[in-house]
Protein backbone atom coordinates (compact mmCIF):
# COMPACT_ATOMS: atom_id res chain seq x y z
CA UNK A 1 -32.88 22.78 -16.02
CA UNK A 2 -31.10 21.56 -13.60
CA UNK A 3 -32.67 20.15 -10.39
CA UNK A 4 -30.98 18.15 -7.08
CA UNK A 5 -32.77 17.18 -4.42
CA UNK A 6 -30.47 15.99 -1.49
CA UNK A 7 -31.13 14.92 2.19
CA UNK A 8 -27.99 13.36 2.92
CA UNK A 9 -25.00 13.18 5.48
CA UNK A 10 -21.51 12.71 4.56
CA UNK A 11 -18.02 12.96 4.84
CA UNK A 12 -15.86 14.05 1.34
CA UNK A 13 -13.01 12.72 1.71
CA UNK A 14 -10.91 12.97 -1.51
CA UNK A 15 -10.41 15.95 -3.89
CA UNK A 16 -8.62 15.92 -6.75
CA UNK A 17 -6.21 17.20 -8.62
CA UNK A 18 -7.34 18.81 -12.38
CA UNK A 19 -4.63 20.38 -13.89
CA UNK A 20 -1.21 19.92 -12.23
CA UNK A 21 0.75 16.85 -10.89
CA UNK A 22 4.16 17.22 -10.99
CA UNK A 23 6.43 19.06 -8.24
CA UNK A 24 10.61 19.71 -7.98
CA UNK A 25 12.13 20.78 -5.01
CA UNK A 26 15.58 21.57 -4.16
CA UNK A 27 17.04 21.13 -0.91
CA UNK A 28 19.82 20.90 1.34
CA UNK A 29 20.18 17.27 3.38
CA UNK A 30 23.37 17.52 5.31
CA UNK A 31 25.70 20.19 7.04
CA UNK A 32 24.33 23.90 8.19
CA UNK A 33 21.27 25.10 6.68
CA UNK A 34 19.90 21.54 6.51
CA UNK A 35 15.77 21.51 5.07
CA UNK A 36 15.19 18.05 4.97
CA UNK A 37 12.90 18.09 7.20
CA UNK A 38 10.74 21.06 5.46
CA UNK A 39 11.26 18.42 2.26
CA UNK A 40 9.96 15.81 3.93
CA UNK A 41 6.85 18.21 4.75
CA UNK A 42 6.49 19.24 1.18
CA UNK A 43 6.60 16.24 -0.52
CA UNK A 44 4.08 14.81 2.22
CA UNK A 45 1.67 17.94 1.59
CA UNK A 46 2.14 17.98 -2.02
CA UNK A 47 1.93 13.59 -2.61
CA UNK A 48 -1.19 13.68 -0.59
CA UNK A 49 -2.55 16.51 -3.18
CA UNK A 50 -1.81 13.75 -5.75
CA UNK A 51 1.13 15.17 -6.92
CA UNK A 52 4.34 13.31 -8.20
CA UNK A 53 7.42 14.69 -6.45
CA UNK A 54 11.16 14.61 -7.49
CA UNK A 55 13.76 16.47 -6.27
CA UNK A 56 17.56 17.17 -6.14
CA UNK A 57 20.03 18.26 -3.49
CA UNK A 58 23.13 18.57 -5.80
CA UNK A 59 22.53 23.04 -4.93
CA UNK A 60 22.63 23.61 -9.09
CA UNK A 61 19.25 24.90 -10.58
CA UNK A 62 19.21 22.11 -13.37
CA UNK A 63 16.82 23.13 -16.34
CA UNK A 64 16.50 19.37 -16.92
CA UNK A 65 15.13 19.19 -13.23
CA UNK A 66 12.52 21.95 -13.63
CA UNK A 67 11.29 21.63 -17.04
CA UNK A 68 7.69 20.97 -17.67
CA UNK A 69 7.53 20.33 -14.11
CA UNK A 70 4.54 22.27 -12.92
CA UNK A 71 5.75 23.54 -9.40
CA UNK A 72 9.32 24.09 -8.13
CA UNK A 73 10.29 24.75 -4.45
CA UNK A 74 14.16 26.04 -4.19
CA UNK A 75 14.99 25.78 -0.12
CA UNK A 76 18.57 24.66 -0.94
CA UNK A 77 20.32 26.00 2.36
CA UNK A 78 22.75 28.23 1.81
CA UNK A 79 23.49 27.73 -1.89
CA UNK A 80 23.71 30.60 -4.12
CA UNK A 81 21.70 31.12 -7.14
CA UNK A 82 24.59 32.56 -9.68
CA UNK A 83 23.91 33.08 -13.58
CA UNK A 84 22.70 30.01 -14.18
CA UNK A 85 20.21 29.27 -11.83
CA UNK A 86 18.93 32.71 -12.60
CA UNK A 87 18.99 31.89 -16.30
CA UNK A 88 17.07 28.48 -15.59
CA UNK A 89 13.90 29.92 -13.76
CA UNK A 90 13.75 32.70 -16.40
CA UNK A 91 13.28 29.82 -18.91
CA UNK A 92 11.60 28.02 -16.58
CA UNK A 93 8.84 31.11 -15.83
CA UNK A 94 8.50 32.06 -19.22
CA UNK A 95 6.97 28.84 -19.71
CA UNK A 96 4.17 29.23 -17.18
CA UNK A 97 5.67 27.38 -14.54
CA UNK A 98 5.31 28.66 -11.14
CA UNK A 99 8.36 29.04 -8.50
CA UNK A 100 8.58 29.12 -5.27
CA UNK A 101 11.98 31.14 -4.10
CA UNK A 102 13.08 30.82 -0.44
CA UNK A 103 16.24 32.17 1.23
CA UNK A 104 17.03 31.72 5.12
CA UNK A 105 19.02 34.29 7.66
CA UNK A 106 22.91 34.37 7.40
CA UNK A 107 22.92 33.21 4.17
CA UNK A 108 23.50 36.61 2.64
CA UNK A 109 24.87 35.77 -0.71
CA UNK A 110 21.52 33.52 -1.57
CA UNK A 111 19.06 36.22 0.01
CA UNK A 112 21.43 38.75 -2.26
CA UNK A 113 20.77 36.34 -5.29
CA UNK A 114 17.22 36.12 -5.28
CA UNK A 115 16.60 39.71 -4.76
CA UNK A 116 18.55 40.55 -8.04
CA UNK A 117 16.41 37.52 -9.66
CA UNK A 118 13.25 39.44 -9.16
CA UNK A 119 14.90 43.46 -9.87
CA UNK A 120 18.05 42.48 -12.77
CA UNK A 121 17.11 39.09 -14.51
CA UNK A 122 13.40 39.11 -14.50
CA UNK A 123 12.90 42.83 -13.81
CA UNK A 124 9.17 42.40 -12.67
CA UNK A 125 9.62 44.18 -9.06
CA UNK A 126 11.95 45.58 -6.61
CA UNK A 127 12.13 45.04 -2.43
CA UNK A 128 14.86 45.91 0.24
CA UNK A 129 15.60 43.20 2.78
CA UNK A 130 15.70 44.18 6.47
CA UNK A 131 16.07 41.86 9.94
CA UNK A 132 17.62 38.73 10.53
CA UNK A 133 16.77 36.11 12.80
CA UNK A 134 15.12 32.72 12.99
CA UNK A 135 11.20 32.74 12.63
CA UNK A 136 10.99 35.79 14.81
CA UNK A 137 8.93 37.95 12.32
CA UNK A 138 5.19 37.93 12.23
CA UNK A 139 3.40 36.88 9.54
CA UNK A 140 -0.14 37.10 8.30
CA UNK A 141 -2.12 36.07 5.11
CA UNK A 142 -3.35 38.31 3.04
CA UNK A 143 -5.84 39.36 0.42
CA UNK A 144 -6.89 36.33 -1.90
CA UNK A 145 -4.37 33.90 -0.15
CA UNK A 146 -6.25 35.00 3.80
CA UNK A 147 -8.93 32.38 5.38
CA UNK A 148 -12.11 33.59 6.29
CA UNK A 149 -11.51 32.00 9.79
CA UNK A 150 -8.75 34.58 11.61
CA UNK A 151 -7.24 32.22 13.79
CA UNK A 152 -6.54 30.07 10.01
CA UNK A 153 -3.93 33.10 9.15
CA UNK A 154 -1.82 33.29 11.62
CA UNK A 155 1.58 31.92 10.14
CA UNK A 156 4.98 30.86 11.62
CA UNK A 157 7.19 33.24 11.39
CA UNK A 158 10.06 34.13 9.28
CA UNK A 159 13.83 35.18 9.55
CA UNK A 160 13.43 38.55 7.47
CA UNK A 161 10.63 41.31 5.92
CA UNK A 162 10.52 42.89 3.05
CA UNK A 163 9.64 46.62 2.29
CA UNK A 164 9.83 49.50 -0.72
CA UNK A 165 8.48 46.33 -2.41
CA UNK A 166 7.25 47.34 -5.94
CA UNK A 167 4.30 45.44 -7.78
CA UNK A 168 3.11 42.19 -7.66
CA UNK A 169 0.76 40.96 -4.75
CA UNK A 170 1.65 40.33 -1.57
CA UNK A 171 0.59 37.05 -0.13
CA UNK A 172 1.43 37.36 3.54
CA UNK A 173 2.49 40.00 5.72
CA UNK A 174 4.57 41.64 9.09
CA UNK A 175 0.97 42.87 9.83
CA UNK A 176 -3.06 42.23 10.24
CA UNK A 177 -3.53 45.68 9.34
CA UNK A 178 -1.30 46.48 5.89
CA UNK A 179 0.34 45.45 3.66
CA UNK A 180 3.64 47.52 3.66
CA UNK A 181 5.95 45.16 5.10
CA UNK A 182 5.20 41.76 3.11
CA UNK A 183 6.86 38.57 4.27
CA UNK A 184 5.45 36.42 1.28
CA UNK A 185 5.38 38.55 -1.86
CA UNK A 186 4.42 37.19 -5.36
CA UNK A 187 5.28 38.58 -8.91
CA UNK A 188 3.82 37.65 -12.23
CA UNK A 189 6.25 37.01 -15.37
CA UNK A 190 5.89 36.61 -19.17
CA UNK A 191 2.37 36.35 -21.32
CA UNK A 192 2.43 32.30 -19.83
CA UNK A 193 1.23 32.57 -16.60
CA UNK A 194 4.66 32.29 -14.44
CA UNK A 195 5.01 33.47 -11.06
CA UNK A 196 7.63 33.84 -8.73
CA UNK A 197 7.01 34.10 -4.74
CA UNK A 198 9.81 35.10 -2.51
CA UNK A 199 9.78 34.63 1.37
CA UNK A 200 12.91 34.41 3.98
CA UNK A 201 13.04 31.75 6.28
CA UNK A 202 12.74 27.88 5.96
CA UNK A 203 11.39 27.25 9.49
CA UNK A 204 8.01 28.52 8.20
CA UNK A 205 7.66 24.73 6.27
CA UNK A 206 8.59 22.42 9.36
CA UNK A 207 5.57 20.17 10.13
CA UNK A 208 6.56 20.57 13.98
CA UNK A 209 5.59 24.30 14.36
CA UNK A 210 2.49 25.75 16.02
CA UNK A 211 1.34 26.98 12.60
CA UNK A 212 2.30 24.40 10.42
CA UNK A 213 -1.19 23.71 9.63
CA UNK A 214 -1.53 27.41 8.59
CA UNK A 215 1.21 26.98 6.09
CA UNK A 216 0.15 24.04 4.27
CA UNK A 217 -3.15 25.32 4.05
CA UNK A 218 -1.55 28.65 2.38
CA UNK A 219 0.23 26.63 0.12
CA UNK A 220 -2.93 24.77 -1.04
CA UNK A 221 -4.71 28.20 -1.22
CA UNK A 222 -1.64 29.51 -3.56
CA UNK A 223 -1.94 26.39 -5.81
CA UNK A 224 -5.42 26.94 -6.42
CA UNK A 225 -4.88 30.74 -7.17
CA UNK A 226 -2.42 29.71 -9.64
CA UNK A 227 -4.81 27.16 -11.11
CA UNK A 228 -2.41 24.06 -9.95
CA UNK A 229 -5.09 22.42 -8.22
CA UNK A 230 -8.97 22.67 -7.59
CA UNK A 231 -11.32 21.25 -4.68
CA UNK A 232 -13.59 20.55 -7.62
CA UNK A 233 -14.11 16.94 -7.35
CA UNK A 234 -15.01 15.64 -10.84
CA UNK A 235 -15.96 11.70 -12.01
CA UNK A 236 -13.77 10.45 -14.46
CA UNK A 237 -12.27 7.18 -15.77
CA UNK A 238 -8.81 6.57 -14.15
CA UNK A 239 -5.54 5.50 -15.90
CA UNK A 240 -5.47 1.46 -14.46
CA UNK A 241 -9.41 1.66 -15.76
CA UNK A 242 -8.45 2.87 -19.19
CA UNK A 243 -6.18 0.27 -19.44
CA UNK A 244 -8.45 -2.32 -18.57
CA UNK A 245 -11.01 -1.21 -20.58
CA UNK A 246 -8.67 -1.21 -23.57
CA UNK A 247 -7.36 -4.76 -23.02
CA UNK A 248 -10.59 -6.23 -23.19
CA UNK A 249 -11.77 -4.08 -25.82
CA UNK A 250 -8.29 -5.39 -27.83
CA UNK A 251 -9.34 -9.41 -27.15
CA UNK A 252 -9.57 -11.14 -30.36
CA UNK A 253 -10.41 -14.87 -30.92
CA UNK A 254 -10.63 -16.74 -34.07
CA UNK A 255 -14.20 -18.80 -34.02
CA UNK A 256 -16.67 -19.21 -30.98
CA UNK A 257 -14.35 -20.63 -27.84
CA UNK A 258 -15.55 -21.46 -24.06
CA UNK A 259 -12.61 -22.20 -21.53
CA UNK A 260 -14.71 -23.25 -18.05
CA UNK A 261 -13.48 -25.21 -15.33
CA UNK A 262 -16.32 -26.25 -13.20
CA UNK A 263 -16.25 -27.72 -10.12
CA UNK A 264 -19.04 -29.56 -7.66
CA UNK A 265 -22.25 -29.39 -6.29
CA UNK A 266 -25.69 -28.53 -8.25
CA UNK A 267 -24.26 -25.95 -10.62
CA UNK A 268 -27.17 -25.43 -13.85
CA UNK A 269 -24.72 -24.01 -16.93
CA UNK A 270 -26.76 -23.22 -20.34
CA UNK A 271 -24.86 -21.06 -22.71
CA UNK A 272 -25.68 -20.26 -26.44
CA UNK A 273 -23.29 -18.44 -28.51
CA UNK A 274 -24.78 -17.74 -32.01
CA UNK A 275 -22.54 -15.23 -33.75
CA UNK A 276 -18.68 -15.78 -34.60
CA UNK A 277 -15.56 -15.11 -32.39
CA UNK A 278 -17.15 -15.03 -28.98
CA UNK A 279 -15.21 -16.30 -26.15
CA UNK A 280 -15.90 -17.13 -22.77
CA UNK A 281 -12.66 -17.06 -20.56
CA UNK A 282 -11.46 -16.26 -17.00
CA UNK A 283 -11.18 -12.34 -16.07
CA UNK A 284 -8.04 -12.29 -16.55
CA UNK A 285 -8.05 -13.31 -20.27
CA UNK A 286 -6.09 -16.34 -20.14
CA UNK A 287 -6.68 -18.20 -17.54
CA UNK A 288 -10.24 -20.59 -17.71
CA UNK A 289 -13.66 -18.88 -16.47
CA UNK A 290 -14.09 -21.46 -13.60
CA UNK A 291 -17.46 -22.08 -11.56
CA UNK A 292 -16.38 -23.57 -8.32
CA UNK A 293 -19.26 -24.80 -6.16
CA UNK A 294 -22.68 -25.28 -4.34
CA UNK A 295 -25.67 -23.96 -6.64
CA UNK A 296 -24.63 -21.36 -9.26
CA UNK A 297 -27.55 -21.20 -12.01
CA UNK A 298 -26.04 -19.24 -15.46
CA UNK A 299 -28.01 -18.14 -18.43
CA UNK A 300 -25.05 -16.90 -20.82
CA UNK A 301 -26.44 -15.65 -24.05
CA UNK A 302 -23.46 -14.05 -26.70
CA UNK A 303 -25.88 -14.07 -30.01
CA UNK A 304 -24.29 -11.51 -32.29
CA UNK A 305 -20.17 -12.05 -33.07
CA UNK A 306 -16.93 -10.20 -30.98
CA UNK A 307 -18.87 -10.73 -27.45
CA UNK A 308 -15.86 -11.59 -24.60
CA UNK A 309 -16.75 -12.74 -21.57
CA UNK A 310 -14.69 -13.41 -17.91
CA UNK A 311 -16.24 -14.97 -15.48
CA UNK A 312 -14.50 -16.48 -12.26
CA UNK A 313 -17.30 -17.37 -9.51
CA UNK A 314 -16.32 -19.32 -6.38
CA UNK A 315 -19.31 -20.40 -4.13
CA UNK A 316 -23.09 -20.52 -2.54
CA UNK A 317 -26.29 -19.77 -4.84
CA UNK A 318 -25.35 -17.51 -6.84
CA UNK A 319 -27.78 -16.32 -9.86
CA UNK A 320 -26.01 -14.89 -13.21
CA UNK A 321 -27.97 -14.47 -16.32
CA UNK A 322 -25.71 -12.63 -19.05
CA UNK A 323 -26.96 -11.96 -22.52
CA UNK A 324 -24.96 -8.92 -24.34
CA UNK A 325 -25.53 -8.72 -28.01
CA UNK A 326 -22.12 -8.63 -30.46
CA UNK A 327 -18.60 -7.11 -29.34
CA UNK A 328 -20.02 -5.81 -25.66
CA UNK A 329 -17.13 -7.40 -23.65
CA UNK A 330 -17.69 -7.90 -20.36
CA UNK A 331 -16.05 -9.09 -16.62
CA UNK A 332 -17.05 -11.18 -13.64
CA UNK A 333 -15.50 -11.97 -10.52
CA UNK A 334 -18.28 -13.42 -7.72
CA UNK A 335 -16.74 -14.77 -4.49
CA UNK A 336 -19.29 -15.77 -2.06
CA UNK A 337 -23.65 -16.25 -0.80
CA UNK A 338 -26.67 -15.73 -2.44
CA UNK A 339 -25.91 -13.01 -5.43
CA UNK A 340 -28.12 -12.58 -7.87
CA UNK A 341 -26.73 -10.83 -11.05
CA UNK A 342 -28.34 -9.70 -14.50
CA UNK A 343 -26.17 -8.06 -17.01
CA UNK A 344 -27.29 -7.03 -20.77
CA UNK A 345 -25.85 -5.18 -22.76
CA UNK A 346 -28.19 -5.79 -25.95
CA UNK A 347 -27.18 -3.22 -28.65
CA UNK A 348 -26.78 -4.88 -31.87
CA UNK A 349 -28.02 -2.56 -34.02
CA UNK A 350 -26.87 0.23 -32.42
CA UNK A 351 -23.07 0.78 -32.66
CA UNK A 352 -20.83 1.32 -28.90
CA UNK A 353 -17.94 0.13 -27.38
CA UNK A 354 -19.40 -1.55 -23.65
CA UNK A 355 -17.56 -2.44 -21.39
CA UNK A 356 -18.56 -4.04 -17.95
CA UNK A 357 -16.67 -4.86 -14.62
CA UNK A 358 -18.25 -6.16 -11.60
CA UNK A 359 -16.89 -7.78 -8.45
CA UNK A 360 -18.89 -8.79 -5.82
CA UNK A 361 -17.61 -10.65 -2.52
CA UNK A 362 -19.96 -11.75 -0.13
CA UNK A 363 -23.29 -12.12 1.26
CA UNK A 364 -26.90 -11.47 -0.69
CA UNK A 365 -26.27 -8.73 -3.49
CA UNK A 366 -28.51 -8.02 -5.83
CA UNK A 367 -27.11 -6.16 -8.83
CA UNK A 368 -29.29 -5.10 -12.08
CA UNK A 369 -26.68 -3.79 -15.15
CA UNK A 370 -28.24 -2.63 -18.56
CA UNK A 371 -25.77 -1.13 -21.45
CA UNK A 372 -27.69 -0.56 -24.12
CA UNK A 373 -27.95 1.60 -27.33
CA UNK A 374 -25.00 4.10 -28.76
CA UNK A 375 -22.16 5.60 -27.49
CA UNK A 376 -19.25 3.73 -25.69
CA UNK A 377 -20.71 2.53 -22.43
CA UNK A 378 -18.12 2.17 -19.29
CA UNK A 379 -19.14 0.65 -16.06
CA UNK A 380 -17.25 -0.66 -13.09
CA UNK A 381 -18.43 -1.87 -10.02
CA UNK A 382 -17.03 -3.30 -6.93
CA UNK A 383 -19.83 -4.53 -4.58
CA UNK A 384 -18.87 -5.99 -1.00
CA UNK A 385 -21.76 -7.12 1.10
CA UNK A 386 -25.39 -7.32 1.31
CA UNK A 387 -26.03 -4.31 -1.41
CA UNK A 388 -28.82 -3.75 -4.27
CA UNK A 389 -27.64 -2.37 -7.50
CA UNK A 390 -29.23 -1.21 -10.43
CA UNK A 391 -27.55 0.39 -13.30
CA UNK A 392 -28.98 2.07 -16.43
CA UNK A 393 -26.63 3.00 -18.91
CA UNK A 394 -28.12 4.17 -22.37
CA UNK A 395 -28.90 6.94 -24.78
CA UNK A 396 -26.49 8.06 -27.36
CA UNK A 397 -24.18 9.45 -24.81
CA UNK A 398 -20.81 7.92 -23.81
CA UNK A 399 -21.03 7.31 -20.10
CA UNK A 400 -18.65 6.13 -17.29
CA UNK A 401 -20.02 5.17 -13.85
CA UNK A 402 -17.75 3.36 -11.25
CA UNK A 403 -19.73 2.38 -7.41
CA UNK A 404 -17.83 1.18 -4.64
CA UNK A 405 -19.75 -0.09 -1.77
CA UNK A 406 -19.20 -1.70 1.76
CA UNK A 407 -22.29 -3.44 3.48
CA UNK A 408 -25.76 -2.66 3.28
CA UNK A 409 -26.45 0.07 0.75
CA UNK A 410 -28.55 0.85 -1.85
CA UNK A 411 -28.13 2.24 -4.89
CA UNK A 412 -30.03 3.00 -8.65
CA UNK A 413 -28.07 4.58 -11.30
CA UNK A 414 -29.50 5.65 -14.64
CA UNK A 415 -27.21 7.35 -17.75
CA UNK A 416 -29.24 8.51 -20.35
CA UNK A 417 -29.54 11.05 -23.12
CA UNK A 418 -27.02 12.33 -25.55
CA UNK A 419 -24.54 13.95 -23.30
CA UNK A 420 -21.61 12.20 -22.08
CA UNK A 421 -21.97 11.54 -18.22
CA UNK A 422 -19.74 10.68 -15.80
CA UNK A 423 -20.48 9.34 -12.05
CA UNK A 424 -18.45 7.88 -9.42
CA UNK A 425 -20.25 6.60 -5.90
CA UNK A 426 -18.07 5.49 -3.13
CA UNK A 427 -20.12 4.41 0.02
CA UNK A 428 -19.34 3.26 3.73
CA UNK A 429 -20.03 3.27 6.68
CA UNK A 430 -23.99 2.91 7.69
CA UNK A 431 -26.76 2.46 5.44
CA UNK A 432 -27.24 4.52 2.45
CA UNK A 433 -29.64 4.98 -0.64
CA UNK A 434 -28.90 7.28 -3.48
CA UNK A 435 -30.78 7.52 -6.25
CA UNK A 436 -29.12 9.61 -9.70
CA UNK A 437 -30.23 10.19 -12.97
CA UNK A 438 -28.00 11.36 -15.48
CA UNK A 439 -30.80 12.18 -18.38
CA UNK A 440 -29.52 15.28 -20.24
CA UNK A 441 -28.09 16.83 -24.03
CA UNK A 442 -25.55 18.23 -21.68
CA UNK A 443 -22.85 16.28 -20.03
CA UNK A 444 -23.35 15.60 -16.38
CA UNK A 445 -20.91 14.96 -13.79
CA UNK A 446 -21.30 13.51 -10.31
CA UNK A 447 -19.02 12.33 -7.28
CA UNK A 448 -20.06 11.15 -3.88
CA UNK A 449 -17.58 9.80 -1.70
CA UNK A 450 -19.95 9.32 1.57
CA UNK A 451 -18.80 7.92 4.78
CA UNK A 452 -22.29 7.73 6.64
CA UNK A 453 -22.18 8.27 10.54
CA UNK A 454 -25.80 8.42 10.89
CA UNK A 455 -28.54 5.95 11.43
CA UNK A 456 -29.19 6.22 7.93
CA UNK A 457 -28.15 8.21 4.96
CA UNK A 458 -29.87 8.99 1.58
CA UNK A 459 -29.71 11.20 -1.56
CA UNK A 460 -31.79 11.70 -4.76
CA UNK A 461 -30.27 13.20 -7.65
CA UNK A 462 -31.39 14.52 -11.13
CA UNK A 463 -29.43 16.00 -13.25
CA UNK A 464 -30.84 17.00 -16.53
C-alpha cells in the first residue's frame, strides 16, 4: 500500500530527460534560405530539455552525423536530398531513430525530394503538395499532439499544405475542424520504432513569431509521443556523483594514516582508529583534513579496517562526532557558525558500500546521518544556512538520497526496507518541512524540487 499525505506549495522546476539525449540538425547559415536563426531556437529548446546538440551545415545527409543520434532536424535551406541523403535516413529510420523532414517555398527540388522520400524510398505514405508562400497557411494541432487549452494550438503558419495524404497520423492541420489538409504529417517506418514527420515552411521554428511558444511546446509534445522524453521526474544518482562516489570508494592506504592541519583557538580533537588502513585526509584525497579555528569539538571513531575519511572545517563552534565502522568512506566540508554534525555509519557485520557527502556553509545547522546495515548506502547533502537534518538510511536496500537546501528548512529522511530507494529534495525559498519515509520491498522513488512562496510550506510522505 501505498499512502502520501501532502499539504504543500511549490514550484517544479526541472524535468528530466529518461530516455533520449542526443539531437542533429542540419541547417543552412549563410546566403538565401538562411535557418540559423530556427537553429539557434532548436538547439535552445532542445539543450534546455537536457539534450546534447551537434549539428552540420555542409547540406550532405552524413550517416556519420545521424547515427545513434536519437533526433535529427533537416532545415538545410534549399539543399536537395538526392540518393544519398535518402539512403542515409532509411538507415537511419530503420534503426528507430526519429526524423524530422522540413522543406520551405521556392525550393522545389528539396520539397520534390522529400515527397519521393516518404512515396519511392521508404514507401510508407503518399501526399500531393499544393500553395506556396511564406507562413501564410493555417495551422492547427491535432489529435494526440493538440493541448487541452485551444488558444495552446494555434501554430504559425506554414508556406505549403498537404492533401490525398495516405496513412500515418497527422500532427497538425489547415483546419480546427478536419483533418484533410495536414500541414504536419507523421509516418511510422520499420519494426524499430522510426518515424518520419514532414512539414513545409521554416518560419514555423523562429523564436520571434506570435506562436513560437505553440511550436516548441508541439515539439516537446512529439518527443514525448515518440518516447524521447518524459515529464516524469525521477531521483537518481548523477554522472559527477558516480564518479565521486567511485573515487572514494577506490582510496587505498597501506596502514592507519591521519594527515590534519590544525589551526588556533580551543579546538578538542580525540580520534581512535582501531582497525588497519584507515585514513583521515582532506576531501579532496590528497590534500591534509585541516581544522582551522575558534571551538570545533571532534569525536572521530574508524574501529573496523578500510574506513576513509575527508574532513576540511574552517570556523566557529562547530560539533562533529564521526564513528563509521570498517570501509564506510566518508566526506566533510564545514565552513562557518554553530553546526552540529553526527554521522555513523556502523555496519560491520553487515556487508555495503557507504558512502557520505555533506557540505554545510553557514550559520546553526543541525544535521543527524545514520548508514547502517546492507546494501550500498549513497548520501549527499549540501546544507546552506540555519537547517535541521536527519537522515536514516538502512535496511537491505541500496539507497541514494541527495538534499539541497537554502535557509531555514527542515527536513527528516528515512530509507528503509529491502527495496532500492531513491530521493532527491531541493528546497528554497521560505520555510519548509518535509518529512519522507522510504520503508518498502518495493523500490521507491521521490523528487521535490520546491521553491516555497508562502509563509510556510510542508509535506509528509510515506511510501511503502
Amino acid at each position: 500500500m501505498k499512502s502520501i499525505l501532502f499539504k504543500i506549495s511549490f514550484l517544479l522546476l526541472f524535468s528530466t530527460s529518461v530516455m533520449a539525449d542526443t539531437a542533429f540538425i542540419y541547417y543552412k547559415n549563410s546566403g538565401s534560405y538562411n535557418t540559423s536563426s530556427q537553429y539557434t531556437n532548436l538547439k535552445s529548446e532542445l539543450e534546455d530539455l537536457g539534450y546534447t546538440v551537434s549539428s552540420s551545415t555542409s547540406g550532405t545527409v552524413s550517416s556519420t552525423d545521424i547515427s545513434g543520434k536519437d533526433l535529427v532536424i533537416d532545415i538545410t535551406g534549399s539543399s536537395n536530398c538526392g540518393s544519398t541523403c535518402k539512403t542515409n535516413y532509411e538507415s537511419y529510420l530503420s534503426s528507430g531513430g526519429k526524423l524530422l523532414m522540413v522543406g520551405s517555398n521556392g525550393a522545389d527540388a528539396r520539397n520534390s525530394n522529400i515527397e519521393q522520400l516518404i512515396e519511392s524510398k521508404l514507401s510508407v505514405g503518399s501526399f500531393t503538395q499544393a500553395g506556396g508562400c511564406s507562413t501564410c497557411y493555417y495551422s492547427v494541432r491535432k489529435g494526440d499532439y493538440a493541448s487541452s487549452t485551444t488558444s495552446e494550438n494555434t501554430l504559425p503558419g506554414s508556406d505549403k499544405y498537404m492533401y490525398n495524404v495516405t496513412n500515418g497520423t497527422t500532427v497538425a492541420a489547415n483546419s480546427s475542424s478536419n483533418n484533410n489538409i495536414p500541414i504536419m504529417h507523421k509516418w511510422d517506418y520499420g519494426s524499430n520504432g522510426g518515424s518520419v514527420y514532414v512539414t513545409f515552411g521554416y518560419g514555423q521554428f523562429l523564436s520571434t513569431h506570435q506562436y513560437a511558444s505553440n511550436m516548441n511546446d508541439l515539439l516537446l509534445k512529439i518527443m514525448i509521443e515518440e518516447g524521447l522524453y518524459s515529464l516524469t521526474v525521477l531521483s537518481g544518482i548523477t554522472s559527477n556523483q558516480t564518479t565521486e562516489f567511485n573515487t572514494f570508494r577506490n582510496k587505498s592506504v597501506n596502514g592507519n594514516q591521519i594527515y590534519i592541519t590544525q589551526t588556533g583557538n580551543n579546538n578538542t580533537l580525540n580520534i581512535l582508529q582501531d582497525g588497519d588502513d584507515n585514513l583521515i585526509i582532506g576531501t579532496d584525497l590528497t590534500s591534509a583534513a585541516v581544522i582551522n579555528g575558534d571551538n570545533n569539538a571532534l569525536d572521530i571513531d574508524q574501529l573496523g579496517s578500510d574506513n576513509v575519511l575527508g574532513l576540511d572545517i574552517v570556523g566557529s563552534s562547530n560539533n562533529v562526532a564521526v564513528t563509521q565502522n570498517q570501509d564506510q568512506r566518508a566526506k566533510l566540508d564545514l565552513t562557518g557558525s554553530s553546526n552540529n554534525v553526527d554521522l555513523d555509519q556502523s555496519a560491520i557485520n553487515n556487508v555495503g558500500e557507504h558512502y557520505m557527502s555533506v557540505i554545510i556553509n553557514g550559520n546553526s545547522n543541525n544535521v543527524d546521518v545514520d548508514q547502517t546495515e546492507t546494501g550500498n548506502k549513497k548520501l549527499f547533502l549540501d546544507i546552506d544556512g540555519s537547517n535541521n537534518v536527519a537522515v536514516d538510511q538502512k535496511g537491505t536496500g541500496n539507497h541514494y538520497a541527495e538534499i539541497t537546501l537554502t535557509d531555514s528548512h527542515n527536513v527528516d529522511v528515512t530509507q528503509d526496507g529491502s527495496g532500492d530507494h531513491n530521493a532527491t529534495i531541493n528546497l528554497s525559498g521560505n520555510t519548509s518541512s518535509v518529512t519522507l519515509t522510504q520503508d518498502s520491498s518495493t523500490s521507491q522513488n521521490y523528487y521535490l524540487y520546491q521553491n516555497c512562496t508562502q509563509t510556510s510550506c510542508s509535506a509528509t510522505v510515506t511510501q511503502n
